[in-house]
Protein backbone atom coordinates (compact mmCIF):
# COMPACT_ATOMS: atom_id res chain seq x y z
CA UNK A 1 -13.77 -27.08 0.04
CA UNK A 2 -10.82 -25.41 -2.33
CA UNK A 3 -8.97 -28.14 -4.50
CA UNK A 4 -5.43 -28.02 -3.14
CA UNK A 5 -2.82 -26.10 -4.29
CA UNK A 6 0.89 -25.71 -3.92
CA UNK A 7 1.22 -24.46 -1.02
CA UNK A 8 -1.53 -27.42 0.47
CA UNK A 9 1.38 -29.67 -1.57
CA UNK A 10 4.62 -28.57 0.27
CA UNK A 11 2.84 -28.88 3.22
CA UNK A 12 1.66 -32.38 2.92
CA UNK A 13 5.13 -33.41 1.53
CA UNK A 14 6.59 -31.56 4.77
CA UNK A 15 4.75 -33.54 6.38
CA UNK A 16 5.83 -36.65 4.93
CA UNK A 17 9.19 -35.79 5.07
CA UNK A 18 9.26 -34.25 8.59
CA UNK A 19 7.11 -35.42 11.18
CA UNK A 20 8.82 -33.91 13.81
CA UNK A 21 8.04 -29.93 12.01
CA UNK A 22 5.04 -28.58 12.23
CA UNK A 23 5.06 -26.46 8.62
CA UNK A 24 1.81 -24.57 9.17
CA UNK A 25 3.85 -21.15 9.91
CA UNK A 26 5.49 -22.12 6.56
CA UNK A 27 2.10 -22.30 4.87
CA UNK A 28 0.50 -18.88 6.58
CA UNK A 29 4.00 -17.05 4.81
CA UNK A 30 3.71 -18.99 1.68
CA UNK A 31 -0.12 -17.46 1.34
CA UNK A 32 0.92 -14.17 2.78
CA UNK A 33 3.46 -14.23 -0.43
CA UNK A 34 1.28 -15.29 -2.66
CA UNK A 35 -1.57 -13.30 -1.68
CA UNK A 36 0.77 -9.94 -1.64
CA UNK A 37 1.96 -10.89 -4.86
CA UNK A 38 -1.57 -11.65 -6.68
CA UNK A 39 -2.66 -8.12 -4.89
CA UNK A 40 0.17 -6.33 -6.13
CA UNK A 41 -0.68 -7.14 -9.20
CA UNK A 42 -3.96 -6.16 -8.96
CA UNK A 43 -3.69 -2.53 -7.73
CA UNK A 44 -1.04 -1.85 -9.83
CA UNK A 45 -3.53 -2.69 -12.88
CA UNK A 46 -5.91 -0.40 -10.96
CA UNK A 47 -3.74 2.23 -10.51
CA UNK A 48 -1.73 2.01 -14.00
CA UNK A 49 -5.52 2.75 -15.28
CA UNK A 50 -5.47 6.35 -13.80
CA UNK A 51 -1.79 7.06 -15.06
CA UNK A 52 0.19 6.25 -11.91
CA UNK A 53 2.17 3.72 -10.17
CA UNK A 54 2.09 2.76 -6.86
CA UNK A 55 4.48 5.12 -5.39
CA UNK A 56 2.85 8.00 -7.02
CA UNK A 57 -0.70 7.27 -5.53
CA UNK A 58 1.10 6.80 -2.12
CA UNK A 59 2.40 10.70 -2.42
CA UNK A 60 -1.46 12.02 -3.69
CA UNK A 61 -2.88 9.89 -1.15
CA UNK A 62 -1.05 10.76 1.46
CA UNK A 63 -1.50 14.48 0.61
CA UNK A 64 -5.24 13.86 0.27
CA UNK A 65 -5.73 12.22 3.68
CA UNK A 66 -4.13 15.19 5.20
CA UNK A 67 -7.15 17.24 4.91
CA UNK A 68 -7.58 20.72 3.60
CA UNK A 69 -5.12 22.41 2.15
CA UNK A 70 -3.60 19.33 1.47
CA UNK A 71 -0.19 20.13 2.33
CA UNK A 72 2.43 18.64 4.10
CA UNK A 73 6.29 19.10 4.58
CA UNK A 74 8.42 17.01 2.85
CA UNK A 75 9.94 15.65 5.88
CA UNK A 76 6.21 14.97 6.86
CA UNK A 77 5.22 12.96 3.61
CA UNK A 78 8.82 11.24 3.61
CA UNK A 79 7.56 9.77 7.12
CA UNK A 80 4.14 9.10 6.32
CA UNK A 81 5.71 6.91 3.19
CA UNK A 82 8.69 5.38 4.85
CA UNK A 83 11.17 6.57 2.20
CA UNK A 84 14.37 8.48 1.98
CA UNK A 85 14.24 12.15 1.21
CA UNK A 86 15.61 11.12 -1.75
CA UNK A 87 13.55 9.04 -2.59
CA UNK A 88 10.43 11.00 -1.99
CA UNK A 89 12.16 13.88 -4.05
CA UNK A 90 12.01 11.81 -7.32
CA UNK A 91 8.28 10.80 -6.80
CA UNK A 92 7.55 14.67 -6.11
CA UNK A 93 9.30 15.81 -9.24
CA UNK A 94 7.76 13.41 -11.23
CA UNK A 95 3.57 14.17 -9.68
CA UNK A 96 5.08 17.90 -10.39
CA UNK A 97 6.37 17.94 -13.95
CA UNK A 98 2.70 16.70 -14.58
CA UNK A 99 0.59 19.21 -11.97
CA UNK A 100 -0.17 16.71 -9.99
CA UNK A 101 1.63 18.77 -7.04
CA UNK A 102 3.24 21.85 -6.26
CA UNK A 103 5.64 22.60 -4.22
CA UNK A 104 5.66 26.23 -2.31
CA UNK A 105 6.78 28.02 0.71
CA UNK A 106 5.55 27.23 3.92
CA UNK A 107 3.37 29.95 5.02
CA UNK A 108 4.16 29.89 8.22
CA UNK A 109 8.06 29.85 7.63
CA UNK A 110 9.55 30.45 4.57
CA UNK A 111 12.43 28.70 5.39
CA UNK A 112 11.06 25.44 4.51
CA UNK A 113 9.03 24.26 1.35
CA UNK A 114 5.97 22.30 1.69
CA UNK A 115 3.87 19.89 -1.09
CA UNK A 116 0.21 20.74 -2.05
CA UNK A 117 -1.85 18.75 -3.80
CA UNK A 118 -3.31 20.55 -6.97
CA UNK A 119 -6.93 20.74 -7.84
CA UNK A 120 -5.80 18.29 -10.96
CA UNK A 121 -4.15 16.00 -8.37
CA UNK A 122 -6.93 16.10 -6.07
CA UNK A 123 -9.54 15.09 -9.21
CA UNK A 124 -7.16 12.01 -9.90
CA UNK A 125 -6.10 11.03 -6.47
CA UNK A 126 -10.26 10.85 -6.02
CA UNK A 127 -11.14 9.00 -8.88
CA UNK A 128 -8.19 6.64 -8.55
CA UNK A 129 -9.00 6.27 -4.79
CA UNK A 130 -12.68 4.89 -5.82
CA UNK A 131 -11.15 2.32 -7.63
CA UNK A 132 -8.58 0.95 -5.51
CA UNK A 133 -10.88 0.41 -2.68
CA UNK A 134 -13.22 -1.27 -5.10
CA UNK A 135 -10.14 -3.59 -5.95
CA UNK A 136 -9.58 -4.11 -2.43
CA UNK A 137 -12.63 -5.03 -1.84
CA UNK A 138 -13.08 -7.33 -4.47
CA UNK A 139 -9.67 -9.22 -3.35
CA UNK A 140 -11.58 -9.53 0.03
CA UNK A 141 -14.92 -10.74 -1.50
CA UNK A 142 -14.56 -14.09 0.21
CA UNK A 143 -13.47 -12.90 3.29
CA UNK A 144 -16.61 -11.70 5.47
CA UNK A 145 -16.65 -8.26 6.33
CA UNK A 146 -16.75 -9.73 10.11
CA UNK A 147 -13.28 -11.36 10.02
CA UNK A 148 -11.66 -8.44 8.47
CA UNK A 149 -10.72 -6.85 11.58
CA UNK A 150 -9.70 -10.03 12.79
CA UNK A 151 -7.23 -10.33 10.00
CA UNK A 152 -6.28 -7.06 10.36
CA UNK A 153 -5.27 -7.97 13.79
CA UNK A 154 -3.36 -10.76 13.22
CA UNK A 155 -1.81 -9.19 10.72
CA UNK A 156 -0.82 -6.27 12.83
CA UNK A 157 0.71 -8.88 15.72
CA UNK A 158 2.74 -10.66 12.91
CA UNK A 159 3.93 -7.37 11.70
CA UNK A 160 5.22 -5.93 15.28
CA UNK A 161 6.87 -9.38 15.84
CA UNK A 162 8.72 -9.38 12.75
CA UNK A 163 10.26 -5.56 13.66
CA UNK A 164 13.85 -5.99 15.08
């Protein structure tokens, strides 16, 4: 069994305190928190390793996953993201100034610019890809591979509850 910890503390002093409240939901945030945090921390060591930040490997990734050519519209990688325009502007011209990107006409109307990845970006967004699953999966090493989807579940129903 895992020696106890802080969180295992505030709830036992809840406890204590409080009868009448049931802390657990207290203690599944408190280790969501604390497990995003510790993660966070981790794949931002990962990533920093390849040259980019979080935000960066969101944009390549993102490109990546979108098959062959590897281009999207902005308005398309500012959804799959979640940011402002603006915001996705800044990460573009940054993964640009270094050829990580390009941005060019759409060919199909040249009205409206899309993103490709380059063939530098796509070499990076690869190698840095191996390694962030590898960190993923060694932040999951004592979860078995069985209850992953499980979590994933759970997580997914705390997630749609917690959506206004």
């Amino acid at each position: 069994m895992a020696e106890a910890d802080a969180v295992d503390e505030m709830v036992r002093q809840w406890r204590r305190e409080r009868p009448d409240v049931d802390p657990s939901s207290m203690a599944v945030f408190a280790r969501l928190t604390r497990a995003h945090l510790a993660a966070s921390r981790a794949i931002e060591a990962t990533l920093g390793r390849h040259g980019l930040n979080r935000g960066e490997f969101d944009v390549l990734a993102s490109l990546r996953r979108s098959s062959a050519p590897y281009r999207l519209s902005p308005g398309e990688l500012a959804r799959a993201l979640v940011l402002s325009p603006a915001a996705t502007t800044n990460r573009l011209q940054r993964l640009e100034e270094r050829g990580l990107v390009v941005r060019r006409p759409d060919p199909a109307d040249g009205r409206y610019g899309v993103v490709e990845l380059t063939g530098a970006g796509r070499a990076l967004v690869d190698e840095a890809v191996t390694d962030h699953v590898a960190t993923l999966d060694r932040l999951l090493a004592d979860v078995p591979g069985a209850d992953r989807a499980g979590l994933t579940a759970m997580l997914a129903a705390v997630e749609r509850t917690a959506v206004p």
